[in-house]
Protein backbone atom coordinates (compact mmCIF):
# COMPACT_ATOMS: atom_id res chain seq x y z
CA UNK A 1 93.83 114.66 115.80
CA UNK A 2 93.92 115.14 112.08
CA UNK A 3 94.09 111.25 110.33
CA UNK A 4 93.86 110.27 106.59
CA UNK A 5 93.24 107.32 105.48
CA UNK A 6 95.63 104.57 104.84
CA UNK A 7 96.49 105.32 100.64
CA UNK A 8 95.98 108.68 98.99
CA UNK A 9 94.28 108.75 95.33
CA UNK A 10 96.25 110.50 93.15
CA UNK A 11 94.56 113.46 90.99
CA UNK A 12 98.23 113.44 88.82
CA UNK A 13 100.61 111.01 89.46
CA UNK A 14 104.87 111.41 89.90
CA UNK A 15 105.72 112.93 86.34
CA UNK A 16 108.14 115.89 84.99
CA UNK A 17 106.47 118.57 82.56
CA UNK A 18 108.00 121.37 80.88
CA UNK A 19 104.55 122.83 79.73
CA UNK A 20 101.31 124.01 81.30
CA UNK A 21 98.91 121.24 81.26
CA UNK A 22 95.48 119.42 82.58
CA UNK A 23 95.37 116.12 84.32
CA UNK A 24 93.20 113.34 83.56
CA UNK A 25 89.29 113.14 84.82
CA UNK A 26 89.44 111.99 88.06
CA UNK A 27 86.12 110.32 89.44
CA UNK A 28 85.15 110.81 93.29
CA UNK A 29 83.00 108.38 93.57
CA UNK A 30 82.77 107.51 97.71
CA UNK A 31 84.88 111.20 97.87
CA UNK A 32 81.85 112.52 96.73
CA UNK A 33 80.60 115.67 99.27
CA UNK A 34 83.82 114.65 101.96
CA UNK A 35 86.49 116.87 103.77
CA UNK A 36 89.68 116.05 101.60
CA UNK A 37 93.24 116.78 101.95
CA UNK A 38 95.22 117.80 98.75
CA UNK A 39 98.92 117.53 98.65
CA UNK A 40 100.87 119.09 96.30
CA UNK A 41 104.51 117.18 96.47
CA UNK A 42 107.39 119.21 94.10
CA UNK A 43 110.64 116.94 94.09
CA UNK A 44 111.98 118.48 90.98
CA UNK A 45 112.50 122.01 89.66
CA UNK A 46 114.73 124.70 87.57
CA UNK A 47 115.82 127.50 89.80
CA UNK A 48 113.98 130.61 89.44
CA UNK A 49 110.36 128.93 88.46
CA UNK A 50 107.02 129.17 89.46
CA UNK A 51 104.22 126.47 89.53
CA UNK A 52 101.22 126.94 89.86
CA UNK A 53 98.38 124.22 90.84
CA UNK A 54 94.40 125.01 90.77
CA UNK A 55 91.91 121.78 90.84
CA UNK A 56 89.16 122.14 89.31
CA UNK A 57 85.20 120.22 89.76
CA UNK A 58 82.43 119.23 87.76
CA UNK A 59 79.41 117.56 87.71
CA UNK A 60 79.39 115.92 84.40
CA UNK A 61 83.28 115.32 83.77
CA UNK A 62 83.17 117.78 80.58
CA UNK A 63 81.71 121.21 82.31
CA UNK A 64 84.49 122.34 84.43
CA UNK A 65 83.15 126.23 85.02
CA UNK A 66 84.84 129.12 85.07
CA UNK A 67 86.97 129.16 88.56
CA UNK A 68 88.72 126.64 89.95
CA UNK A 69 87.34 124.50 93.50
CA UNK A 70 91.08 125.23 95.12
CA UNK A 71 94.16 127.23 93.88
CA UNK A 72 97.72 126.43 95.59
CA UNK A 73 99.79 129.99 95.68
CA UNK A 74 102.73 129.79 93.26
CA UNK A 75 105.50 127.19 94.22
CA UNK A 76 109.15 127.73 93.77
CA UNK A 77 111.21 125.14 95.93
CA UNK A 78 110.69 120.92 96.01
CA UNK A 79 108.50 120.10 99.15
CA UNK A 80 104.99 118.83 99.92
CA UNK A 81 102.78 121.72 100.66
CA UNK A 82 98.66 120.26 101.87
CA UNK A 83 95.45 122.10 101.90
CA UNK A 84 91.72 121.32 102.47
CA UNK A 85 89.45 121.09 100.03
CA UNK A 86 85.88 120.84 101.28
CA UNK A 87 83.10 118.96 99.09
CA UNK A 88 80.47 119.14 101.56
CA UNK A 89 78.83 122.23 100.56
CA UNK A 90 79.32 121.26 97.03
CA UNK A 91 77.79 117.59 96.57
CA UNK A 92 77.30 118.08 92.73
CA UNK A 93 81.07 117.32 92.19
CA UNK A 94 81.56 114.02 91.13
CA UNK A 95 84.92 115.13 89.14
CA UNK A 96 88.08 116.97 90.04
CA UNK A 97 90.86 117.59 87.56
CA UNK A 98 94.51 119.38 88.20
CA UNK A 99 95.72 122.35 85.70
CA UNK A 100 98.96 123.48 86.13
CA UNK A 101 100.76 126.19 84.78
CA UNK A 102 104.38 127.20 84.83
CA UNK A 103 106.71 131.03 84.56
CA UNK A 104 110.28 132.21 84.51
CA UNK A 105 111.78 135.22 86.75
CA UNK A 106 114.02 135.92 84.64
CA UNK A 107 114.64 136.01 81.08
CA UNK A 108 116.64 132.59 81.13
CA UNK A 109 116.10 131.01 77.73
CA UNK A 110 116.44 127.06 78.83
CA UNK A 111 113.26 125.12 78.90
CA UNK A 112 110.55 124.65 82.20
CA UNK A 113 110.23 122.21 84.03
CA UNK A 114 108.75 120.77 86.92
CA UNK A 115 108.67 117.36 88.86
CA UNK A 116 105.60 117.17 90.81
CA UNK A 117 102.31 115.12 92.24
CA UNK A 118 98.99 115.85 93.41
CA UNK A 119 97.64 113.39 95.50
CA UNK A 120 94.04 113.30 97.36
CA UNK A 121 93.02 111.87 100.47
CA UNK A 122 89.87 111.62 102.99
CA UNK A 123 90.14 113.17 106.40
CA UNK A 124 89.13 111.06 109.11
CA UNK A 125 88.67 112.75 111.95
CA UNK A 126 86.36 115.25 114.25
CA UNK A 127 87.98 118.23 112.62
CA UNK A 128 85.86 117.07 109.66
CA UNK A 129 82.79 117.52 111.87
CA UNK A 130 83.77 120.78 112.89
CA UNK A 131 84.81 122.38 109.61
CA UNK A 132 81.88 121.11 107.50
């Protein structure tokens, strides 16, 4: 059975943008190398929008590479949509960061915008065994 831990970390907390963006620096510290769940939670959004969510790692907190560690597919609709992100075969991360970018389908002319979260948290579990 799949358990996380008792409060997830959050990578970006609650907020509503209207522009692509970057998170803040988020240090792993004891997440360091672990089987982690991300979880993308929308609870706000303009018809007709995408969002999309890629985190990023790095070993130093200012090299970030050139592709991300995880990429969500393009959101459209509130919900909570999870994923696994697995550090184990890359214990150099010490940092993650979020980047998120936003489009239009159509050639609507009132401003994006988004409500969303990305929140981290440790699996607990013999899954983690088996998909190290």
């Amino acid at each position: 059975m799949l358990q996380l831990s008792n409060a997830p970390k959050y990578l970006v907390s609650q907020r509503v943008e209207k522009n692509d963006g970057v998170g803040p620096v988020f240090e792993l510290g004891t997440l360091g190398g672990k089987l982690l769940v991300v979880t993308l939670g929308i609870n706000d959004v303009v018809e007709q929008e995408d969002l999309a969510i890629s985190i990023w790692g790095s070993s130093s907190g200012t090299d970030w590479g050139s592709k991300p560690l995880l990429t969500f597919p393009q959101k459209s609709y509130c919900g909570a949509y999870a994923t696994i992100l697995n550090l184990a075969k890359k214990p150099a991360v010490r940092f993650l960061r979020v980047q998120w970018t936003m489009s239009r389908w159509s050639q609507r002319k009132s401003d994006l915008m988004f409500g969303f979260s990305v929140a981290l948290d440790e699996v607990h579990s013999e899954v983690s065994t088996a998909v190290a």
